[in-house]
C-alpha atoms as a PDB file:
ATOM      1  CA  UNK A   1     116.625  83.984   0.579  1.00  0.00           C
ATOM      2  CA  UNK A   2     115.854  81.393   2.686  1.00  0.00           C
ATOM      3  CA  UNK A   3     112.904  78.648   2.199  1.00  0.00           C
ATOM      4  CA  UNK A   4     111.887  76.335   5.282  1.00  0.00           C
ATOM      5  CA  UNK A   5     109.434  73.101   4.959  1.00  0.00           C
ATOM      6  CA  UNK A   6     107.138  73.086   8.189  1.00  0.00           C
ATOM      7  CA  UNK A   7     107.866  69.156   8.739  1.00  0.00           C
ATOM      8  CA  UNK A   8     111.701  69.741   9.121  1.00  0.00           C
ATOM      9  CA  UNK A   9     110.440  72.913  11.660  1.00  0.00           C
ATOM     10  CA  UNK A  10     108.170  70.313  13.779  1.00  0.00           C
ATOM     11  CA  UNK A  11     110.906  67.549  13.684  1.00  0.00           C
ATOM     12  CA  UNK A  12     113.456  70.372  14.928  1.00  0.00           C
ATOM     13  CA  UNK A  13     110.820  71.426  17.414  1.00  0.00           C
ATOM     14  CA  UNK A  14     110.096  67.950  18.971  1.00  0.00           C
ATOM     15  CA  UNK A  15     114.055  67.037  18.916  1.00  0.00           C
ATOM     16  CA  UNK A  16     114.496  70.078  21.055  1.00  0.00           C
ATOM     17  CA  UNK A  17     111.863  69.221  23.310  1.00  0.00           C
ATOM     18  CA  UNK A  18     111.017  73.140  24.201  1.00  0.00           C
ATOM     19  CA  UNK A  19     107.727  74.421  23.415  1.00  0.00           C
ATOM     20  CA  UNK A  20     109.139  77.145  21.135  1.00  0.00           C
ATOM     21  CA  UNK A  21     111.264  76.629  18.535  1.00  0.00           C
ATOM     22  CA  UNK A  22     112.873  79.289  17.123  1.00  0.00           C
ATOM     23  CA  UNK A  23     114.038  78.995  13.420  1.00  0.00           C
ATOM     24  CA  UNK A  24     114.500  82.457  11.704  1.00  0.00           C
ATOM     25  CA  UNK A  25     115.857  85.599  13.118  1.00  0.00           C
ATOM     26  CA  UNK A  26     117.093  88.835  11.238  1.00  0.00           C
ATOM     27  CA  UNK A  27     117.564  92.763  12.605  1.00  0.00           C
ATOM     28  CA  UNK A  28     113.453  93.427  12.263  1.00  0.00           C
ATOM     29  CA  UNK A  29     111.814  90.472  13.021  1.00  0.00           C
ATOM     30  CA  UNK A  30     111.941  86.584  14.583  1.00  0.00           C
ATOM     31  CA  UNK A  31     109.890  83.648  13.500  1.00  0.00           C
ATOM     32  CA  UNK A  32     109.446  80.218  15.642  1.00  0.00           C
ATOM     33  CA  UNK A  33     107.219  77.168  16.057  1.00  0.00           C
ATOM     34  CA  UNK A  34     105.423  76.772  19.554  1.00  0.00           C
ATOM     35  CA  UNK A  35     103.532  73.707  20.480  1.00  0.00           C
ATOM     36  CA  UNK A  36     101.514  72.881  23.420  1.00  0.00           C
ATOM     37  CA  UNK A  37     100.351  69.706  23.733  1.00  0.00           C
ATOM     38  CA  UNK A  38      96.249  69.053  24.619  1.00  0.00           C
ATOM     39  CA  UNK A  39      94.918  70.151  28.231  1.00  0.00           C
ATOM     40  CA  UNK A  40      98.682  71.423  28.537  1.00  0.00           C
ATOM     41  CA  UNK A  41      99.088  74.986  30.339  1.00  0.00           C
ATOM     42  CA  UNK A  42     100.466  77.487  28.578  1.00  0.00           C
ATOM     43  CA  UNK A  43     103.206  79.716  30.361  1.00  0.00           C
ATOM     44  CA  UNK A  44     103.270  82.621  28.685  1.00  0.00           C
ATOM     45  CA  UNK A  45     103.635  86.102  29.666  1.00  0.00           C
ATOM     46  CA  UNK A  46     103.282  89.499  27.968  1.00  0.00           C
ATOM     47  CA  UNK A  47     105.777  90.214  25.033  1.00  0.00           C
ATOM     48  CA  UNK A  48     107.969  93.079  24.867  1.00  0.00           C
ATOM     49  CA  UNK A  49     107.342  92.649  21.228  1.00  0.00           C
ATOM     50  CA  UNK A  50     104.220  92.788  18.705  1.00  0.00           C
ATOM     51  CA  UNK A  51     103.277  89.055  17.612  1.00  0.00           C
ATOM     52  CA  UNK A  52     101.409  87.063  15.199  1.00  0.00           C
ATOM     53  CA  UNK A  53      99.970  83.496  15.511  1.00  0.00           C
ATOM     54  CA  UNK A  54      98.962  81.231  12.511  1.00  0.00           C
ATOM     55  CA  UNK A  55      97.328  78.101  14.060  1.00  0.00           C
ATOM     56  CA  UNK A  56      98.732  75.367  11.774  1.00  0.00           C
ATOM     57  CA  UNK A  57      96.611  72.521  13.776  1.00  0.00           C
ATOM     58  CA  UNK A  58      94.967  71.995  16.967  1.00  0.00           C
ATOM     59  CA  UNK A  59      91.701  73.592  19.159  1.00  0.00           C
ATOM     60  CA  UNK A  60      91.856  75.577  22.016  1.00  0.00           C
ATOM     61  CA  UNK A  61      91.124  78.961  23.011  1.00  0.00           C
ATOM     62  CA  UNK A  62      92.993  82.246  23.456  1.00  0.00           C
ATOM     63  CA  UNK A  63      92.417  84.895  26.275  1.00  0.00           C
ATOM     64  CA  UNK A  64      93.792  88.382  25.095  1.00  0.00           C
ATOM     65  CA  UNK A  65      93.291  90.974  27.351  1.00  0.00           C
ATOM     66  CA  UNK A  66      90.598  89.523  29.383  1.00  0.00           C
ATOM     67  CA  UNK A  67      88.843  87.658  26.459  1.00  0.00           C
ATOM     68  CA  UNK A  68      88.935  84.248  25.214  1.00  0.00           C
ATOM     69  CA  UNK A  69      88.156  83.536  21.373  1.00  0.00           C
ATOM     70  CA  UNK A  70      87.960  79.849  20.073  1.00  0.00           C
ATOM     71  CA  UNK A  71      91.082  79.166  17.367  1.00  0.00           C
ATOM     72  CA  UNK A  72      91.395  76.030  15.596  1.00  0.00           C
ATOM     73  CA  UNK A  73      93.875  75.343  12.218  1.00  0.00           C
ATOM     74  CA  UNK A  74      93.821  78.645   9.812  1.00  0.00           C
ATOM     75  CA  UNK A  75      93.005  80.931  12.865  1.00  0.00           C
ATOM     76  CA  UNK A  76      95.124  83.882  12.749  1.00  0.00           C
ATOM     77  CA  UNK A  77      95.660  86.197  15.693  1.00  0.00           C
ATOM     78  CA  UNK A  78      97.295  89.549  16.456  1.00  0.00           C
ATOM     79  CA  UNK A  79      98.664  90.547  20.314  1.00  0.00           C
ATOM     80  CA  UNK A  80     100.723  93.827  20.709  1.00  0.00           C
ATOM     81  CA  UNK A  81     103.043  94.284  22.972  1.00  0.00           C
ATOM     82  CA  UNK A  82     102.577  94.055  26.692  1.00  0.00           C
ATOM     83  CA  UNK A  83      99.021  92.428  26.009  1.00  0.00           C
ATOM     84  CA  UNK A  84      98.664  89.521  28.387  1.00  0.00           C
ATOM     85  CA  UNK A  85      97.678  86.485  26.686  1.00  0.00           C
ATOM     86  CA  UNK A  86      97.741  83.113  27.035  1.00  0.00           C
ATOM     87  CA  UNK A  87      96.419  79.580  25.242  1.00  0.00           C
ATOM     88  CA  UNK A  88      94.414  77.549  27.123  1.00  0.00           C
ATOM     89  CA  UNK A  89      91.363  74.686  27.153  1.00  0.00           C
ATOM     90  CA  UNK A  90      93.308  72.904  24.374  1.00  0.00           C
ATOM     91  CA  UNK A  91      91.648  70.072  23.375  1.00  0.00           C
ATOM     92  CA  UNK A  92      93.712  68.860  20.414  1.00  0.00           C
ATOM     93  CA  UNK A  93      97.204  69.319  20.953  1.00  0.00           C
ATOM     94  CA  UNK A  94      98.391  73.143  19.190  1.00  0.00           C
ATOM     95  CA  UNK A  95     101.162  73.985  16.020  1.00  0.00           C
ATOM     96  CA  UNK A  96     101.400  77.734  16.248  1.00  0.00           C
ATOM     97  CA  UNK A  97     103.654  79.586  13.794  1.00  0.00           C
ATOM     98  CA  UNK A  98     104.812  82.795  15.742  1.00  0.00           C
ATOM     99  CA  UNK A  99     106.535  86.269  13.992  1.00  0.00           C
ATOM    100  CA  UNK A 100     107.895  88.565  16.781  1.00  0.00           C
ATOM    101  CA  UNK A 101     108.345  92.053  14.942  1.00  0.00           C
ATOM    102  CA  UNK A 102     111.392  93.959  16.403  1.00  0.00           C
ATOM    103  CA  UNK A 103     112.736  89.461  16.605  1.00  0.00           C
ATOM    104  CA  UNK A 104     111.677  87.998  20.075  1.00  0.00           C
ATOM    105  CA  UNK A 105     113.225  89.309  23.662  1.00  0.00           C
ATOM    106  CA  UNK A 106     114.799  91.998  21.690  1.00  0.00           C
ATOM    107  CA  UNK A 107     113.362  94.759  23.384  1.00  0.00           C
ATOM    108  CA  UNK A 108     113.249  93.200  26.696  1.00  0.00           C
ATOM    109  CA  UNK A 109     115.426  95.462  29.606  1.00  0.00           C
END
């Protein structure tokens, strides 16, 4: 068992100065922190992997497929695989948890 405080995760994440932070892996799923700071662009493109995002803080929006949906702290969103996505209008800077299920890049040729 392992048990993570979100603080140390953030501290990690800023020390490491990527966007994405990854801090738990096993054979059937990943977990990382990504954070994008306000009016930042967000690089992303489709997954070869199903995702979750739990918006810990911040306000933007997220296009999925073509359409955007406000999120702001609690917001909780679902993207399969190969579904382009993408954060963006971000008007107070974004703490996303992210769980990759197969782990992240593992089913990438």
């Amino acid at each position: 068992m392992d048990v993570f405080e979100i603080s140390q995760i953030i501290d990690e994440q800023a020390r490491g100065g990527q966007s994405y932070h990854e801090f738990l892996r096993s054979n059937d799923l990943s977990v990382g922190l990504y954070c994008l700071p306000a009016g930042a662009t967000d690089p992303q493109n489709p997954h070869t992997e199903d995702e979750v995002y739990y918006m810990i803080q911040g306000k933007g929006v997220v296009a999925i497929d073509g359409q955007d949906r406000p999120v702001k702290e609690g917001s909780t969103i679902f993207v399969g695989q190969g579904v382009e996505h993408r954060f963006h209008s971000i008007t107070e800077a974004l703490t996303i948890l992210v769980v990759f299920a197969p782990p992240r890049r593992s089913q990438a040729v």
